[in-house]
Protein backbone atom coordinates (compact mmCIF):
# COMPACT_ATOMS: atom_id res chain seq x y z
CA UNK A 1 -17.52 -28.06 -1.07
CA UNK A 2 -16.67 -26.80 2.48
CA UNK A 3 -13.42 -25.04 2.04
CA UNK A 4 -11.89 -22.18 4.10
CA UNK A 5 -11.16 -19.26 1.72
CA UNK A 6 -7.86 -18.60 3.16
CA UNK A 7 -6.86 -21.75 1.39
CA UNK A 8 -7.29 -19.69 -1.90
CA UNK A 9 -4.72 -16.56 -0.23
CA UNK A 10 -1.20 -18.24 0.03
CA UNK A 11 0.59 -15.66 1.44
CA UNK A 12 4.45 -15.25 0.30
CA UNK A 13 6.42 -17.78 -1.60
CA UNK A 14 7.69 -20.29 1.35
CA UNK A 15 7.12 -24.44 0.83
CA UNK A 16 4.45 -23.65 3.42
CA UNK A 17 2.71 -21.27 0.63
CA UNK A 18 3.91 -23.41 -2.43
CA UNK A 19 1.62 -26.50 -0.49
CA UNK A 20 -1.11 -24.13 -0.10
CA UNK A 21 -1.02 -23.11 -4.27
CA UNK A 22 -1.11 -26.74 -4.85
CA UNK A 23 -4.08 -27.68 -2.59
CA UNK A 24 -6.10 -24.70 -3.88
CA UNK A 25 -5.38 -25.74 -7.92
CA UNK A 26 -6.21 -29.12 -7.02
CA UNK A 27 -9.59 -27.74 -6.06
CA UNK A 28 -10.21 -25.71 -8.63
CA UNK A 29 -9.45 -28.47 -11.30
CA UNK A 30 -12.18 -30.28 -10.33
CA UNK A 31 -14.42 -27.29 -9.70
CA UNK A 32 -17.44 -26.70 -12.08
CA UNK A 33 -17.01 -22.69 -12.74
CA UNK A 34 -13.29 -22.71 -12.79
CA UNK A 35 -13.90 -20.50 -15.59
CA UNK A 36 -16.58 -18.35 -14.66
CA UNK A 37 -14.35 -17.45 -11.04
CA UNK A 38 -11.33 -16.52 -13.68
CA UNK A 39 -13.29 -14.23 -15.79
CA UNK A 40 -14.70 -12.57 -12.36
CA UNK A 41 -11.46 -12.27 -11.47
CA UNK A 42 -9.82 -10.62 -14.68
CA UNK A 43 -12.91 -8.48 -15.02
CA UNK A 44 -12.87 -7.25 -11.52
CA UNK A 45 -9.04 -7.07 -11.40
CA UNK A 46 -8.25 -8.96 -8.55
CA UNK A 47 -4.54 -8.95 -7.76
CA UNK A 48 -4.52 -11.37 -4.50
CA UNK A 49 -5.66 -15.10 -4.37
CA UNK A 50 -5.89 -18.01 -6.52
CA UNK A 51 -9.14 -17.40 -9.17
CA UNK A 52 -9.79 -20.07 -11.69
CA UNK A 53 -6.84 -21.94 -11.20
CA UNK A 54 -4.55 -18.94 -11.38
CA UNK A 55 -2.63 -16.84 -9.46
CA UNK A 56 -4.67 -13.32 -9.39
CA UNK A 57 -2.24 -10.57 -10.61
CA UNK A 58 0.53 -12.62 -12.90
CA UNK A 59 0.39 -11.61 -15.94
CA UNK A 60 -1.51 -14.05 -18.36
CA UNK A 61 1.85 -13.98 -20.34
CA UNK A 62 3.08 -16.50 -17.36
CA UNK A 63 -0.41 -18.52 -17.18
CA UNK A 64 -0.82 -20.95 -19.69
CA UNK A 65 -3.43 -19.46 -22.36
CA UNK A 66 -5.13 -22.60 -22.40
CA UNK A 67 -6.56 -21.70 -19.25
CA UNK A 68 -7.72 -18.43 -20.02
CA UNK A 69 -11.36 -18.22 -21.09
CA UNK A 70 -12.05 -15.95 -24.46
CA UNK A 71 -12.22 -12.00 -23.46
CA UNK A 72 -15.63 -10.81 -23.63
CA UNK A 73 -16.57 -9.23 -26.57
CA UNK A 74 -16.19 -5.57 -27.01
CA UNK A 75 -18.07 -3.08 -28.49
CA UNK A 76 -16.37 -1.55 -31.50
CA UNK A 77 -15.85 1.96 -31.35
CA UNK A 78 -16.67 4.52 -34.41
CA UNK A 79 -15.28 7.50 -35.18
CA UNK A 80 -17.56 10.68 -35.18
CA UNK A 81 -18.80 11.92 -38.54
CA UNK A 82 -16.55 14.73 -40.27
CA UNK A 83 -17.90 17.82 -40.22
């Protein structure tokens, strides 16, 4: 694809932005790593931009969970041995 990445950095909340969101979703529903760009995202904490579909910094409590892909596993922590 040959997209400029400013389409993926709406800025404000305007129709002109709202258009913007739209174009950049519709891009990222057909893309092939949708899910792989949303996990960089979330693991890098990026709070601008679209990533995956989703707006970077909103809460995943307001982005559907269907979108989400499964947290990486992590590893479980043990106490230290009593003395």
């Amino acid at each position: 694809m040959d997209l400029e990445a400013e389409l993926f950095f709406p800025i404000g909340n305007s129709s002109p932005a709202l258009r913007q969101t739209a174009k950049a979703n519709a891009v990222c529903r057909r893309c092939d790593v949708v899910q792989a760009c949303l996990r960089w995202a979330i693991d890098s904490l990026q709070d601008t931009g679209l990533w995956g579909g989703l707006s970077a910094g909103v809460p995943p409590a307001l982005n559907p969970p269907e979108a989400l892909p499964p947290p990486p596993a992590r590893p479980t922590q043990h106490a230290p041995p009593p003395r």
